[in-house]
C-alpha atoms as a PDB file:
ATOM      1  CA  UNK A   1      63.074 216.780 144.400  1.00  0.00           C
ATOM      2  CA  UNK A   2      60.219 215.148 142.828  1.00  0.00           C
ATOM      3  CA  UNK A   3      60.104 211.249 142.824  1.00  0.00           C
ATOM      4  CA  UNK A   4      60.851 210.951 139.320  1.00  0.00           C
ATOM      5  CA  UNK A   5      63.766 213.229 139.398  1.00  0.00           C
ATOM      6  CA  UNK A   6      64.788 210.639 142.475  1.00  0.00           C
ATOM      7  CA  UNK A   7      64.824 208.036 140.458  1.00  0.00           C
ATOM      8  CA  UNK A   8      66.374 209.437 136.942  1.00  0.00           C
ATOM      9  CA  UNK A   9      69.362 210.355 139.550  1.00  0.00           C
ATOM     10  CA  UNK A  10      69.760 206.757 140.996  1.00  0.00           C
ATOM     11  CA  UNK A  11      69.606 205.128 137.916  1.00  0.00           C
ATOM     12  CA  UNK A  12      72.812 207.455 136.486  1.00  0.00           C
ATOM     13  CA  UNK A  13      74.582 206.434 139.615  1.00  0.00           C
ATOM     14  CA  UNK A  14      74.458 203.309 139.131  1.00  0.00           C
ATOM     15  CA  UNK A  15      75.388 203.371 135.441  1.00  0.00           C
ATOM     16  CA  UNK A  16      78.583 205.656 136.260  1.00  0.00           C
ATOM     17  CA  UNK A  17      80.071 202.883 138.838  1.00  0.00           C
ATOM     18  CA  UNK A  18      79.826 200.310 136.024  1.00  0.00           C
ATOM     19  CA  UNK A  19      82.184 202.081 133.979  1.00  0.00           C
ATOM     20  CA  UNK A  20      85.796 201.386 132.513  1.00  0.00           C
ATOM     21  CA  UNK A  21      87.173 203.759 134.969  1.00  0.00           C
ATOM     22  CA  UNK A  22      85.528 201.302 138.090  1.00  0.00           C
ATOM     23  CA  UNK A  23      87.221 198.344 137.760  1.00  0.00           C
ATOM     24  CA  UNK A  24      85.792 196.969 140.733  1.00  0.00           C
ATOM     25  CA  UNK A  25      82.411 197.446 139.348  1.00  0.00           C
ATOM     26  CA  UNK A  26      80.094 194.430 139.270  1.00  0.00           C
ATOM     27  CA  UNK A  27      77.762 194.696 136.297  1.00  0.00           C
ATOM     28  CA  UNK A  28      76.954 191.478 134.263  1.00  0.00           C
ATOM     29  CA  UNK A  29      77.569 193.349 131.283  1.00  0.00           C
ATOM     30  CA  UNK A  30      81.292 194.271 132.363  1.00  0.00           C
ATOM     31  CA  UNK A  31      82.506 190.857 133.849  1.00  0.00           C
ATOM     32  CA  UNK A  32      84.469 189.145 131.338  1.00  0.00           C
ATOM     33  CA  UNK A  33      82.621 185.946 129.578  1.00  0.00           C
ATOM     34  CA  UNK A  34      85.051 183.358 129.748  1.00  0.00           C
ATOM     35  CA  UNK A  35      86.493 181.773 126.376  1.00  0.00           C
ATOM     36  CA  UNK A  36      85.685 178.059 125.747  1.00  0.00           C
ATOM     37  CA  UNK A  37      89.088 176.189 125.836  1.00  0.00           C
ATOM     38  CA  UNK A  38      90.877 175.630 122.642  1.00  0.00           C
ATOM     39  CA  UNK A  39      90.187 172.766 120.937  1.00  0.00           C
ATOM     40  CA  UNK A  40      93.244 170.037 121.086  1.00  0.00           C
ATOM     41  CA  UNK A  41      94.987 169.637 117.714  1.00  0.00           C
ATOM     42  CA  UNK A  42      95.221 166.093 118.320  1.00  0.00           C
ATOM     43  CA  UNK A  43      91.675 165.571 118.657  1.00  0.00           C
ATOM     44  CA  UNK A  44      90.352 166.095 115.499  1.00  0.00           C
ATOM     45  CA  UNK A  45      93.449 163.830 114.011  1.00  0.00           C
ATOM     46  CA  UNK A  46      92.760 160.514 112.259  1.00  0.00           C
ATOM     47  CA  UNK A  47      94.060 157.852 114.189  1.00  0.00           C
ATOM     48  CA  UNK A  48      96.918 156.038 113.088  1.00  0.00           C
ATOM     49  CA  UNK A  49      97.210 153.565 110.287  1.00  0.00           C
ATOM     50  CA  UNK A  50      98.147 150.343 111.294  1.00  0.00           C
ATOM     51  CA  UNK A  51     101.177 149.049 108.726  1.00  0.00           C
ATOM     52  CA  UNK A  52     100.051 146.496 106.292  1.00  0.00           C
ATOM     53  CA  UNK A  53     100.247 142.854 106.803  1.00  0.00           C
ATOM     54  CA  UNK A  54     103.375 141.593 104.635  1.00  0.00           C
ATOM     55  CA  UNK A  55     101.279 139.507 101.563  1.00  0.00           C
ATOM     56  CA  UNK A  56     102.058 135.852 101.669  1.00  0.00           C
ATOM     57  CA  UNK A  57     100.534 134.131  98.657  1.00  0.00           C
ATOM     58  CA  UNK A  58     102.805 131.009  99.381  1.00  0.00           C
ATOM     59  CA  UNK A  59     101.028 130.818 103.356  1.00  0.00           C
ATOM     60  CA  UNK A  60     100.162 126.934 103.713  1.00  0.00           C
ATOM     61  CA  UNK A  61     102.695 125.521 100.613  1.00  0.00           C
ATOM     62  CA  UNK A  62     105.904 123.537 101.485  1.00  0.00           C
ATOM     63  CA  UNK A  63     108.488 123.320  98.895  1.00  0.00           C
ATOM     64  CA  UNK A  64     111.613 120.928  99.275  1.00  0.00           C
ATOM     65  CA  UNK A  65     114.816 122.202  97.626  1.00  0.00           C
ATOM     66  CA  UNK A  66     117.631 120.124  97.287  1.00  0.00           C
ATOM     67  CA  UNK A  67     121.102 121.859  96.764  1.00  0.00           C
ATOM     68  CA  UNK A  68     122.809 119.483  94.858  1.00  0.00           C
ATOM     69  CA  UNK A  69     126.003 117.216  96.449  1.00  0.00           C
ATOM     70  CA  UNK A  70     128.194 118.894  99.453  1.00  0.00           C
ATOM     71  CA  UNK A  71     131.467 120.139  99.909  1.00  0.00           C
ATOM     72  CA  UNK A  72     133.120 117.560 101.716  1.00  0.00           C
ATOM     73  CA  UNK A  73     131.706 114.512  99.612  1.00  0.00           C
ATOM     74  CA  UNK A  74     135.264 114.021  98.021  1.00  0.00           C
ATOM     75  CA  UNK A  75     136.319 113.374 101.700  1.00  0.00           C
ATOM     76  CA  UNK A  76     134.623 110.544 102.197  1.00  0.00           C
ATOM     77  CA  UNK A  77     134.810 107.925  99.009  1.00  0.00           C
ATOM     78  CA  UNK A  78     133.190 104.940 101.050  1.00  0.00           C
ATOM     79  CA  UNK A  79     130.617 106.487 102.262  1.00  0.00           C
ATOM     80  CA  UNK A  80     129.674 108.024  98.816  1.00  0.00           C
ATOM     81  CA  UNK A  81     130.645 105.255  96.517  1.00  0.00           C
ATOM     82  CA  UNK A  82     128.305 102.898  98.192  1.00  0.00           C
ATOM     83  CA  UNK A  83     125.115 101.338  96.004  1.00  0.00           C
ATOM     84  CA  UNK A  84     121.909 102.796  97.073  1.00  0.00           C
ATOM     85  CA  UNK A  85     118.184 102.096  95.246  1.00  0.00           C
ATOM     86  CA  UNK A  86     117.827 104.639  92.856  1.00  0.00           C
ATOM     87  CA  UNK A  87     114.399 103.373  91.725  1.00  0.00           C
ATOM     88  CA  UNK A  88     114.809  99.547  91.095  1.00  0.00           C
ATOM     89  CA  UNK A  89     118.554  99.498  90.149  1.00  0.00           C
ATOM     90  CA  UNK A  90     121.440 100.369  91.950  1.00  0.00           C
ATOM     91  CA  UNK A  91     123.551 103.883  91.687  1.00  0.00           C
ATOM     92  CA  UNK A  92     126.039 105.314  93.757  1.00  0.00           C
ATOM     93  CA  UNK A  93     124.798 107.187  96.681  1.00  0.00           C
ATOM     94  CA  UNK A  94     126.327 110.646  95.545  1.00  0.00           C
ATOM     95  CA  UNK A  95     128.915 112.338  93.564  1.00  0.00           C
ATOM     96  CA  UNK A  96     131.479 115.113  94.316  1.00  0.00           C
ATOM     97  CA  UNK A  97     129.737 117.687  91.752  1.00  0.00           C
ATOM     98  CA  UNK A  98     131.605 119.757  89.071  1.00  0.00           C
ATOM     99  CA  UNK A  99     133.680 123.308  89.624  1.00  0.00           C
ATOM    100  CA  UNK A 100     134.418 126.200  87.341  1.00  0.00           C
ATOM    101  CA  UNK A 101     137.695 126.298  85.702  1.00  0.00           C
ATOM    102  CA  UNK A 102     138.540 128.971  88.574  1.00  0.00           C
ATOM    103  CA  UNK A 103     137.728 126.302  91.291  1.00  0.00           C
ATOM    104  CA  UNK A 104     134.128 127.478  92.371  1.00  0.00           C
ATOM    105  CA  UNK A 105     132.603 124.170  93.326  1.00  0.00           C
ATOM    106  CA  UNK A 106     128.813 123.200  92.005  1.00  0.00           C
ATOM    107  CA  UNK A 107     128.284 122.256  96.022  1.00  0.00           C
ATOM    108  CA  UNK A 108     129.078 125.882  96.647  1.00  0.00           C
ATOM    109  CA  UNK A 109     127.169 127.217  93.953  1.00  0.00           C
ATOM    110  CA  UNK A 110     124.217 125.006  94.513  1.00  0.00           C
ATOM    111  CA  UNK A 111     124.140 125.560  98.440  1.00  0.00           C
ATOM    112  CA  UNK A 112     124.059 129.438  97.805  1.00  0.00           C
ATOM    113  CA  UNK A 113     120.971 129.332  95.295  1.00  0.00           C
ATOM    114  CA  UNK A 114     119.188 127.410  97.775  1.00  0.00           C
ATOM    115  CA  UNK A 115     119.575 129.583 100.285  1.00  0.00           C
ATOM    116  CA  UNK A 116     118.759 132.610  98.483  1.00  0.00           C
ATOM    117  CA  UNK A 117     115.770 130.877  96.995  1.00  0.00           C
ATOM    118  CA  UNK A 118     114.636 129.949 100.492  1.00  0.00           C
ATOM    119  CA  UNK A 119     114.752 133.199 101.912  1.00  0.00           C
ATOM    120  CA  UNK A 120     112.666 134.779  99.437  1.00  0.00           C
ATOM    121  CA  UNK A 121     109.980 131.589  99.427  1.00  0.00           C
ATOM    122  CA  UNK A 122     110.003 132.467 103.337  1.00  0.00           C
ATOM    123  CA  UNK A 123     109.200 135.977 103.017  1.00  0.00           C
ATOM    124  CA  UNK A 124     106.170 135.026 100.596  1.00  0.00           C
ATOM    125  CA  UNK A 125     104.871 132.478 103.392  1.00  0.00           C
ATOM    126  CA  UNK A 126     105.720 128.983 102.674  1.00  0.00           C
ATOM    127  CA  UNK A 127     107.368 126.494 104.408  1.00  0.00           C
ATOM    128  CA  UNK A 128     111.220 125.464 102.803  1.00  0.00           C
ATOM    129  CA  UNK A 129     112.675 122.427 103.722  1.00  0.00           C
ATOM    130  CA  UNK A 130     116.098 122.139 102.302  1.00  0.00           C
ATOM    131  CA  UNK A 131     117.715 118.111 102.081  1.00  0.00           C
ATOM    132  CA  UNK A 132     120.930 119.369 103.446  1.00  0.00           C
ATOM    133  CA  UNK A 133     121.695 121.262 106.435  1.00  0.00           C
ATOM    134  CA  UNK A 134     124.773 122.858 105.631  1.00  0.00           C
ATOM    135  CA  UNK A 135     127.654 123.659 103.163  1.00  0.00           C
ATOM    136  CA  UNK A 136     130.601 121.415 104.691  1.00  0.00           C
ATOM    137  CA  UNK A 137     133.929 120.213 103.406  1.00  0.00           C
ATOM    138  CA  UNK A 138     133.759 118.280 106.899  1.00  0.00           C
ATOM    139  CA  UNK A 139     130.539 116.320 105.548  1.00  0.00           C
ATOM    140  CA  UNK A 140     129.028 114.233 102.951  1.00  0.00           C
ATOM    141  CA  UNK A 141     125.248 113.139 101.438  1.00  0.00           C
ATOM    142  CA  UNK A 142     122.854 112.820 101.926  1.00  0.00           C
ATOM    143  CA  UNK A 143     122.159 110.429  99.543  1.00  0.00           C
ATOM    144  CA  UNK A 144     120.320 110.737  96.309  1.00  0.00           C
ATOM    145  CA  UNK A 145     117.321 107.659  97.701  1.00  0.00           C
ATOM    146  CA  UNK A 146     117.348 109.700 100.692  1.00  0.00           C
ATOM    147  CA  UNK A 147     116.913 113.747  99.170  1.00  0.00           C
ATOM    148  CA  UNK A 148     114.320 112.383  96.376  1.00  0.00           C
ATOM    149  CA  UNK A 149     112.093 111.071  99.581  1.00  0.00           C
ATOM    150  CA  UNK A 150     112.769 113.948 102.148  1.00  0.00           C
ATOM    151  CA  UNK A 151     108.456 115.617 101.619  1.00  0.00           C
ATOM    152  CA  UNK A 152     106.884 113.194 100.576  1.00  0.00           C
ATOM    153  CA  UNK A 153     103.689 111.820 102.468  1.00  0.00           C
ATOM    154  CA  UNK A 154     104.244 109.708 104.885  1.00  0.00           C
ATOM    155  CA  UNK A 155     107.821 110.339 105.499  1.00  0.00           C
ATOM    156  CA  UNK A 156     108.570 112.303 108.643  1.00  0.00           C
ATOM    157  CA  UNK A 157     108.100 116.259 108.231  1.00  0.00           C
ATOM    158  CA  UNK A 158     106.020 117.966 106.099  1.00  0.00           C
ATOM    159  CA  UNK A 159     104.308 116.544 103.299  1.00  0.00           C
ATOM    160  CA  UNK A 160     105.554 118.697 100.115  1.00  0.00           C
ATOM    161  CA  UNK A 161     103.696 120.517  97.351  1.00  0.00           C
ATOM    162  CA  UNK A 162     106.914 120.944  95.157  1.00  0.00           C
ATOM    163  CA  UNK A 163     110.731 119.736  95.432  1.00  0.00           C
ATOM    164  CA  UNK A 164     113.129 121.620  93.348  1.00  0.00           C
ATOM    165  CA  UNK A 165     116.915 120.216  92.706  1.00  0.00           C
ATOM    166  CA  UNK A 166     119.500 122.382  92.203  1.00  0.00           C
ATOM    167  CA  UNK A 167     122.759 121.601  90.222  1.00  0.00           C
ATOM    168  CA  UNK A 168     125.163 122.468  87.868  1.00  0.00           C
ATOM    169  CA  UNK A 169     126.773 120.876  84.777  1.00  0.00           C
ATOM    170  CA  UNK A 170     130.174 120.436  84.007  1.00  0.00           C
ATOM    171  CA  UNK A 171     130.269 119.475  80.293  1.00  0.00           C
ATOM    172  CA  UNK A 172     133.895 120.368  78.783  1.00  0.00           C
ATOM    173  CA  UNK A 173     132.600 121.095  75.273  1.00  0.00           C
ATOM    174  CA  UNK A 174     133.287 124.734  74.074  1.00  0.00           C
ATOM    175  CA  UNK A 175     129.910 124.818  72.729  1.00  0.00           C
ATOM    176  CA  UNK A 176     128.159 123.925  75.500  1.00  0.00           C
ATOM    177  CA  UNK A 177     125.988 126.507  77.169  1.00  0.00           C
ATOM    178  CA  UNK A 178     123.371 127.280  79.091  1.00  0.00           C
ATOM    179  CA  UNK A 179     120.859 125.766  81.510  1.00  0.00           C
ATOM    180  CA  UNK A 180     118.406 122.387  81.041  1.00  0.00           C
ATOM    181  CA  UNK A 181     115.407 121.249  83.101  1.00  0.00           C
ATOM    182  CA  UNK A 182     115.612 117.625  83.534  1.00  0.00           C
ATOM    183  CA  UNK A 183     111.708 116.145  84.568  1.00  0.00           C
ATOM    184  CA  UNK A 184     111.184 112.505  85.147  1.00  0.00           C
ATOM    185  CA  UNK A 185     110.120 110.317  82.679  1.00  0.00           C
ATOM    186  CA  UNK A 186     107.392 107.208  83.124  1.00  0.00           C
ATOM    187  CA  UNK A 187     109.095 104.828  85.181  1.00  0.00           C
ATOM    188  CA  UNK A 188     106.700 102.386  86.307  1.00  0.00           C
ATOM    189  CA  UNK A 189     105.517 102.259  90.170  1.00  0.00           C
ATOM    190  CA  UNK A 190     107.849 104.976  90.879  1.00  0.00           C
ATOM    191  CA  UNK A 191     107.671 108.213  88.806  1.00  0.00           C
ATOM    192  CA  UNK A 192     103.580 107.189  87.415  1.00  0.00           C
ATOM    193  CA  UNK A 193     102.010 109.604  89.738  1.00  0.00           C
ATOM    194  CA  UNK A 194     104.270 112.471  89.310  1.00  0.00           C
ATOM    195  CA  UNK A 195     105.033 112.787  85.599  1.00  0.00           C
ATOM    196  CA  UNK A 196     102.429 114.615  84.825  1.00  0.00           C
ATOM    197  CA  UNK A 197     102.437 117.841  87.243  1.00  0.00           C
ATOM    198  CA  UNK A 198     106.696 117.248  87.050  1.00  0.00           C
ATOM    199  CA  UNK A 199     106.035 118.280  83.658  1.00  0.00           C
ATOM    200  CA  UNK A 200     104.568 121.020  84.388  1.00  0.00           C
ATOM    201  CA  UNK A 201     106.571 122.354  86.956  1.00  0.00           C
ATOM    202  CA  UNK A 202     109.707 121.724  84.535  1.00  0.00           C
ATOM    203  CA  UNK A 203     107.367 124.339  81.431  1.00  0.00           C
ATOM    204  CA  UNK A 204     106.890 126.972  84.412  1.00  0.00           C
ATOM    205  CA  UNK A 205     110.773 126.621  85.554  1.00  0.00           C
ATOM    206  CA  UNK A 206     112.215 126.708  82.195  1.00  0.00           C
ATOM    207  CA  UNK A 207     110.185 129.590  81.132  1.00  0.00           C
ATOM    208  CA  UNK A 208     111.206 131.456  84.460  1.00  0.00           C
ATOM    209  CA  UNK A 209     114.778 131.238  83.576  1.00  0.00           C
ATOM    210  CA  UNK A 210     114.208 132.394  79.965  1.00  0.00           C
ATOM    211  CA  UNK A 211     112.328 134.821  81.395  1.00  0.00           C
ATOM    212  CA  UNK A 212     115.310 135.911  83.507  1.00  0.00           C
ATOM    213  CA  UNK A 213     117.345 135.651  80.730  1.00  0.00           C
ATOM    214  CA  UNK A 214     119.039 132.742  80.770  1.00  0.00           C
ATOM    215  CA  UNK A 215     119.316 130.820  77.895  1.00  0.00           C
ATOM    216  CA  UNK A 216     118.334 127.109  77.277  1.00  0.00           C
ATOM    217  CA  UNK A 217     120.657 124.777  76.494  1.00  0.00           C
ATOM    218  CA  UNK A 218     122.896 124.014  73.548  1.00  0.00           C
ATOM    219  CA  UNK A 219     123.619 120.267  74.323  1.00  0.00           C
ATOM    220  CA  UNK A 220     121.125 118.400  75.884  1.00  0.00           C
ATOM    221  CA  UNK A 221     117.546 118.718  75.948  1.00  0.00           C
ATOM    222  CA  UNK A 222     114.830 120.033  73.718  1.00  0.00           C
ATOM    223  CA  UNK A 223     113.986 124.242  74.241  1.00  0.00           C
ATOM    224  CA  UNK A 224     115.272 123.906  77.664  1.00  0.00           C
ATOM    225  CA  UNK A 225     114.064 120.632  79.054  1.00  0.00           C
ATOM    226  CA  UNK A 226     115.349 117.293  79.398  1.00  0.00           C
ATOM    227  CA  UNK A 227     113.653 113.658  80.252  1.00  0.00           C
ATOM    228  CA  UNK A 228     115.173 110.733  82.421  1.00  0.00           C
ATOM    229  CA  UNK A 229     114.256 107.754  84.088  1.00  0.00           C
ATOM    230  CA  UNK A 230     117.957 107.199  85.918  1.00  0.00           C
ATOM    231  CA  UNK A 231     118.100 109.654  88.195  1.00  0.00           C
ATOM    232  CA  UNK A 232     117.309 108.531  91.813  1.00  0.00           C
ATOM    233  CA  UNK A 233     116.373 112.077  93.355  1.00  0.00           C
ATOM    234  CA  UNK A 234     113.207 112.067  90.676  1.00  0.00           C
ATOM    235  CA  UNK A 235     112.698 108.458  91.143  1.00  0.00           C
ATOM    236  CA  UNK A 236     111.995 108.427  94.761  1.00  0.00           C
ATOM    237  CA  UNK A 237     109.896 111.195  94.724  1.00  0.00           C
ATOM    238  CA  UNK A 238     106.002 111.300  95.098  1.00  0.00           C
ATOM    239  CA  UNK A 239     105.727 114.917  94.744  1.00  0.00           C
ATOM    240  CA  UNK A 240     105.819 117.389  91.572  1.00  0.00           C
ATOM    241  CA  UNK A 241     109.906 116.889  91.119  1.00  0.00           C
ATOM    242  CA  UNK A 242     112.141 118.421  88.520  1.00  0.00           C
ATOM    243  CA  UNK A 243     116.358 118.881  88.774  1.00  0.00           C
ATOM    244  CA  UNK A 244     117.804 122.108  87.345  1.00  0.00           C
ATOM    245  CA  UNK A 245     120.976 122.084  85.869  1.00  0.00           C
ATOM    246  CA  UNK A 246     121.116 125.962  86.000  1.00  0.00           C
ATOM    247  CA  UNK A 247     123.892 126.127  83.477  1.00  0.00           C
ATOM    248  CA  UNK A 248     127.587 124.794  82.549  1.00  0.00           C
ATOM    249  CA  UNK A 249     130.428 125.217  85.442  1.00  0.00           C
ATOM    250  CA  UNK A 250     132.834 124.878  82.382  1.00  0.00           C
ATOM    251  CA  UNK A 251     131.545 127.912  80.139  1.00  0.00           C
ATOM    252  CA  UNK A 252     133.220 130.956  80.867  1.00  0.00           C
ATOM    253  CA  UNK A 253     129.877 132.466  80.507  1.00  0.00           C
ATOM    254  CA  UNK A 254     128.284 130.626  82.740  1.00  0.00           C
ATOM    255  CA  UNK A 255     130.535 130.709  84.997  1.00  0.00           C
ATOM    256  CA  UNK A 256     130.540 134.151  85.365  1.00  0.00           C
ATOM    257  CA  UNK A 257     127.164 134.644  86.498  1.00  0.00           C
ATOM    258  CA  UNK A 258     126.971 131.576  88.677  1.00  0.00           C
ATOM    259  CA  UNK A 259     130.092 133.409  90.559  1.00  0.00           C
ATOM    260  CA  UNK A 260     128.577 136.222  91.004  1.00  0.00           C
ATOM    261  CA  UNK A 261     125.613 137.340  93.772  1.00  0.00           C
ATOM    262  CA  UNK A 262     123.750 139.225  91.336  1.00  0.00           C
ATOM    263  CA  UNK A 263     123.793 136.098  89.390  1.00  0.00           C
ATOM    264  CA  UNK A 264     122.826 133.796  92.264  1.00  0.00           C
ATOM    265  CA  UNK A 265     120.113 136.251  92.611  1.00  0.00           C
ATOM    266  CA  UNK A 266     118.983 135.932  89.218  1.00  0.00           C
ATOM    267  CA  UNK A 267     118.626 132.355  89.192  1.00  0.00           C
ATOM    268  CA  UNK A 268     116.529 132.593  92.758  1.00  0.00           C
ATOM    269  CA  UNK A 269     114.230 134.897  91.538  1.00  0.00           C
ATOM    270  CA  UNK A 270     113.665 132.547  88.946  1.00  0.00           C
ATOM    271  CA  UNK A 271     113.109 129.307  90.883  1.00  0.00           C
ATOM    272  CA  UNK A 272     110.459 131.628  93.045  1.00  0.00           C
ATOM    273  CA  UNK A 273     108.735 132.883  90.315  1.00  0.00           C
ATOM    274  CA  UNK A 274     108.390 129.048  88.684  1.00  0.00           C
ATOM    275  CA  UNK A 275     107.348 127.820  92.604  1.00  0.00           C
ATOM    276  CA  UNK A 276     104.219 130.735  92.201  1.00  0.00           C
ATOM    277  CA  UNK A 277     103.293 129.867  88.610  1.00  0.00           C
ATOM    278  CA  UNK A 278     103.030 126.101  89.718  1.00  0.00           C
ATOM    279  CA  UNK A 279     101.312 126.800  92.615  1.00  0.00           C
ATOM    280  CA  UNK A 280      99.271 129.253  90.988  1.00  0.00           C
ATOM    281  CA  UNK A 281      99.797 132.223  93.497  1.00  0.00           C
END
């Protein structure tokens, strides 16, 4: 055999042991190239979104609300009855507050709003103080020198931006509907330095409850807002201070909604939405 035919021969040798048939053979070309590994599915994923922080236009604001009287003021006549300053004259320190004809009392009804309204204040960011701690028939007061000075500077706690008092009227007339605003008027070297942004607060709360569709008064006031100078709770005060007398305990009307939560709630969102247009947030 001629060395070419030598090596023509080899060379098909080694070809035929690389074949499909030799699975033991060792060619390069045969051995299996292995995969790259498959990509993870959670590696190409965004990462998660973090939730939102709640919004809290009201962060840094203190409002005072003061739910008008308490349940168990009828209990104690002495303590209530006494004369307190109620900006240069004397008034009695509280009252026992009004009831629907169905026996829902305005200490009740006044509490409730409160707490509703403080909740929702809460979850916007501020700061709520309210005058009274508690809805009691087994306590009295505070008094009205006492809940018109609870915020302001220099008193302990908080120094407020707004105080807000809640009540109800009780006028026996069967025309007499609706709510009134009551804002102090110019009482000098007690309400000077307040009359002005009280006024305002009492446009932005009246409109809030028209806008919530209540309806202004039909006895007292003018469009929805009433001035006095004899009202100790706006005397003492030396913040922005109105009282809300969110309608008539002895309108059937009135009643009705004032008895009811969704009414309650009504008249919260209200007194939130006239805190934020104050404030302007």
């Amino acid at each position: 055999m001629s060395p070419r035919a030598a090596v023509l021969l080899a060379v098909a040798v080694l070809a035929a042991g690389c074949t499909a048939d030799d699975p033991g053979g060792t060619s390069a070309a045969s051995s299996p190239v292995p995969s790259a590994p498959a990509a993870s599915s959670t590696a190409s994923a965004p990462p998660p979104t973090a939730p939102a922080a709640p919004v809290q236009p009201l962060a840094g604001h203190v409002v005072v609300l003061d739910p008008g009287h308490q349940l168990g003021n009828a209990r104690f006549p002495s303590q209530v009855n006494r004369r307190v300053d109620a900006g240069g004259f004397d008034k009695a320190c509280n009252t026992t507050g009004t009831s629907t004809d169905d026996g829902y009392p305005e200490a009740t009804f006044t509490w409730q709003v409160a707490v509703e309204v403080r909740r929702r204040l809460r979850a916007l960011g501020a700061r709520v103080v309210l005058t009274r701690d508690d809805n009691s028939a087994d306590d009295w007061g505070p008094c009205i020198d006492e809940r018109g000075r609870i915020g302001n500077p220099g008193e302990p706690g908080p120094t407020a931006d707004v105080r807000i008092s809640l009540h109800a009227d009780g006028n026996r007339s069967s025309t007499a509907h609706g709510f009134h605003v009551i804002r102090p008027g110019e009482r000098a070297g007690w309400t000077d330095d307040v009359v002005a942004p009280s006024e305002r607060l009492a446009v932005a709360l009246r409109d809030a409850l028209v806008g919530a569709g209540f309806t202004p008064s039909t006895y007292l006031g003018e469009d929805g807002i009433d001035v006095r100078t004899d009202l100790g709770t706006l005397n003492h005060s030396d913040v922005p201070v109105v009282m809300a007398e969110l309608g008539n305990m002895r309108d059937d009307r009135d009643a009705s909604v004032m008895e009811s939560d969704a009414g309650r709630r009504r008249y919260a969102r209200a007194v939130v939405t006239a805190v934020r247009g104050f404030l302007g947030v």
